[in-house]
C-alpha atoms as a PDB file:
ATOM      1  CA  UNK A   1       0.000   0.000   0.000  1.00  0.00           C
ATOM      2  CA  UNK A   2       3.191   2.018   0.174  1.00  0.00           C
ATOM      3  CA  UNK A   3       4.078   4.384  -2.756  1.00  0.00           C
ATOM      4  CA  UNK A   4       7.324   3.045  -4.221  1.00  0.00           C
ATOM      5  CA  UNK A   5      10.707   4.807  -3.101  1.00  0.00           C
ATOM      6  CA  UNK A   6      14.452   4.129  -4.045  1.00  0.00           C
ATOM      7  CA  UNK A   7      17.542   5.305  -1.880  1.00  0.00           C
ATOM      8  CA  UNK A   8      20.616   5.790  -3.142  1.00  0.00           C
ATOM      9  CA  UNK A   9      23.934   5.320  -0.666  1.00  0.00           C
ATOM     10  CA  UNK A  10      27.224   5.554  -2.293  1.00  0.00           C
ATOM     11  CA  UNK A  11      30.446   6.954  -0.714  1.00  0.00           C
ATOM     12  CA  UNK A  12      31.249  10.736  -1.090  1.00  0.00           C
ATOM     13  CA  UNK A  13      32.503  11.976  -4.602  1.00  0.00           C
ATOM     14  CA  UNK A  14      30.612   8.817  -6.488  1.00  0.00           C
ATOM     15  CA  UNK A  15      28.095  11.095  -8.277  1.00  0.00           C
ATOM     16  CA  UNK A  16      25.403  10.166  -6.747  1.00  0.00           C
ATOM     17  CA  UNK A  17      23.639  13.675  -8.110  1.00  0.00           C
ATOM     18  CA  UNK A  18      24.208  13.006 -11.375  1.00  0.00           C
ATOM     19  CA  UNK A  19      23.445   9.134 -10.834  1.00  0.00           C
ATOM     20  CA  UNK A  20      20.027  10.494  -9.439  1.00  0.00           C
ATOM     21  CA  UNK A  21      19.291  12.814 -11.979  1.00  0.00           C
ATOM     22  CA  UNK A  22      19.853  10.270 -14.913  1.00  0.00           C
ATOM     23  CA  UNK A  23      17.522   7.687 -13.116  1.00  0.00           C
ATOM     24  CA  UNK A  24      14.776  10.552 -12.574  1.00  0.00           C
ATOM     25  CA  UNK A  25      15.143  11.307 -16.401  1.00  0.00           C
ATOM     26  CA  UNK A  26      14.803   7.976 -17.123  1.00  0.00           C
ATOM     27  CA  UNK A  27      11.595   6.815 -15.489  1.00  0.00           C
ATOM     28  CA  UNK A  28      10.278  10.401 -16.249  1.00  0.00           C
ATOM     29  CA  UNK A  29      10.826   9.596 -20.214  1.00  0.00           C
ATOM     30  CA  UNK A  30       9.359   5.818 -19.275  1.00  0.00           C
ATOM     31  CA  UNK A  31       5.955   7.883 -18.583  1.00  0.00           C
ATOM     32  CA  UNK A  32       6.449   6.672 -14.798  1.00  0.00           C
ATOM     33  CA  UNK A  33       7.319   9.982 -12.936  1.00  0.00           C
ATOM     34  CA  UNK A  34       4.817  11.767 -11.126  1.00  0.00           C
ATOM     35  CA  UNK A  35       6.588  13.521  -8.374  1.00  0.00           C
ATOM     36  CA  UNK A  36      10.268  13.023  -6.714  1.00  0.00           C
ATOM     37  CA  UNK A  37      11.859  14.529  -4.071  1.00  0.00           C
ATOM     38  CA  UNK A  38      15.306  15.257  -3.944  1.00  0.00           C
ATOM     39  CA  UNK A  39      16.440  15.736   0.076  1.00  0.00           C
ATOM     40  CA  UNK A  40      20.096  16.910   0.763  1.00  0.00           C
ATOM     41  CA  UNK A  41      21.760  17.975   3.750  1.00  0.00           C
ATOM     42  CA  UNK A  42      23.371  21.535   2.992  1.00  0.00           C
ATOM     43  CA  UNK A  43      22.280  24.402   1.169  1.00  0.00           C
ATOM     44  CA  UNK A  44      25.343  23.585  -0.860  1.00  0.00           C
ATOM     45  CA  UNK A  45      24.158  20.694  -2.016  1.00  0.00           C
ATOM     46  CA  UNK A  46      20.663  21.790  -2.852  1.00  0.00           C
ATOM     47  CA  UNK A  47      21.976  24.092  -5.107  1.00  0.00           C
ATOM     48  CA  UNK A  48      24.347  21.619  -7.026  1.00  0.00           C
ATOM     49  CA  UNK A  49      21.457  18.907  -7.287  1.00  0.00           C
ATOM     50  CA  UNK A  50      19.137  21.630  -8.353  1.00  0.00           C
ATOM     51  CA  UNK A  51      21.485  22.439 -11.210  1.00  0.00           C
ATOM     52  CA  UNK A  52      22.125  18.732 -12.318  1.00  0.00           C
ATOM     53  CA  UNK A  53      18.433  18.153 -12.373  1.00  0.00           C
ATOM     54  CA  UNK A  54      17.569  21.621 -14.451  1.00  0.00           C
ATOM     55  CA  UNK A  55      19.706  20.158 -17.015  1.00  0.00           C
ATOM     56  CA  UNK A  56      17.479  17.154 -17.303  1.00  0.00           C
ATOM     57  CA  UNK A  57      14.293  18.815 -16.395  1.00  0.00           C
ATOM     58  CA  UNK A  58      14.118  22.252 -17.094  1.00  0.00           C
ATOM     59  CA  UNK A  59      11.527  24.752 -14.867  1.00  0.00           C
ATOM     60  CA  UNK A  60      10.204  20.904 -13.436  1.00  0.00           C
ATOM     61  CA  UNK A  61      12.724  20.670 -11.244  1.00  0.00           C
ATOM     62  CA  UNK A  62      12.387  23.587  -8.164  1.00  0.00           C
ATOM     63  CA  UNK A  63      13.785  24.164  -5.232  1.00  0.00           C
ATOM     64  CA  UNK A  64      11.196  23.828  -2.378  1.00  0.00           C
ATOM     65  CA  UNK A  65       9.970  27.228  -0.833  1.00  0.00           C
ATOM     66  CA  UNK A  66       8.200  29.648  -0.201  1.00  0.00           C
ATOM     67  CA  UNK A  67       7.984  32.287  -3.046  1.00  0.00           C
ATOM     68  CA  UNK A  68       7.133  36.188  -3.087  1.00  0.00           C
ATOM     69  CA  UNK A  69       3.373  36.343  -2.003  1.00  0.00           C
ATOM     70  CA  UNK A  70       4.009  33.375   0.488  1.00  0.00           C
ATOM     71  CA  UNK A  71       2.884  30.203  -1.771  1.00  0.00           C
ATOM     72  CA  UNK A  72       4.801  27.078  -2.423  1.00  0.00           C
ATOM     73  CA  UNK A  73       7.141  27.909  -5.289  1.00  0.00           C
ATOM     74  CA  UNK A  74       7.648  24.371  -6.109  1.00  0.00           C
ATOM     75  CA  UNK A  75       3.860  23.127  -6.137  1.00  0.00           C
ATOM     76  CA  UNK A  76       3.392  22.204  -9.733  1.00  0.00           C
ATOM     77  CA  UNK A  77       6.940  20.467  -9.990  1.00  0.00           C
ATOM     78  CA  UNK A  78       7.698  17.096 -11.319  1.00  0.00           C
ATOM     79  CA  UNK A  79      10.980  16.889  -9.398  1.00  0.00           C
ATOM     80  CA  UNK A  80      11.003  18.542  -6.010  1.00  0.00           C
ATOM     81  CA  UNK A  81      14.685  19.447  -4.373  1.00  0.00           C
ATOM     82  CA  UNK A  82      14.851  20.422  -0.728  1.00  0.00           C
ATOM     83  CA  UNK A  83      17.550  20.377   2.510  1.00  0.00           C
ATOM     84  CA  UNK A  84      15.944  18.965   5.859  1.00  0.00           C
ATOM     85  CA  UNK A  85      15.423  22.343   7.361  1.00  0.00           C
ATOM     86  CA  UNK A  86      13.125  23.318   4.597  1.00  0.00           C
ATOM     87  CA  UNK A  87      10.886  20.478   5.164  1.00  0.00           C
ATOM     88  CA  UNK A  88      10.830  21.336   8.665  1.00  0.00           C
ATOM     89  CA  UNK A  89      12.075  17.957   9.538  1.00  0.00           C
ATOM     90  CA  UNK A  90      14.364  17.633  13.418  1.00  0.00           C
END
């Protein structure tokens, strides 16, 4: 009853962003994709998956937030990329 989920653990420096990305775009193309979430630990990181995954996916990938006027900025993304602390998560 569980939507289905994959993890990816590999040591640091593998590529596990691009790794990631490439999977996404593949089950995306496969007509399997309907949302993803992309969690990282650092800011830095957010912003290095974020650019990896525009590559693939263009304005569908978006970093999760809050924009200008206080709504979800990512809301209608395919591929949502966020750090712990903007989930809200201890």
């Amino acid at each position: 009853g569980k939507p289905p989920r994959a993890l990816l653990s590999l040591a640091t420096g593998a590529g596990k962003t691009v790794i990631a990305a490439n999977l996404l775009k593949r089950v995306a193309d496969a007509g399997q994709l309907k949302r993803a979430l992309f969690l990282c630990d650092r800011d830095e990181l957010r912003t290095q998956a974020l650019n990896e995954l525009t590559h693939y996916f263009g304005d569908a990938a978006r970093a999760v937030g809050r924009d200008g006027a206080g709504r979800n900025a990512a809301k209608n993304a395919a591929v949502h990329v966020a750090t712990y602390q903007t989930l809200g998560v201890d």
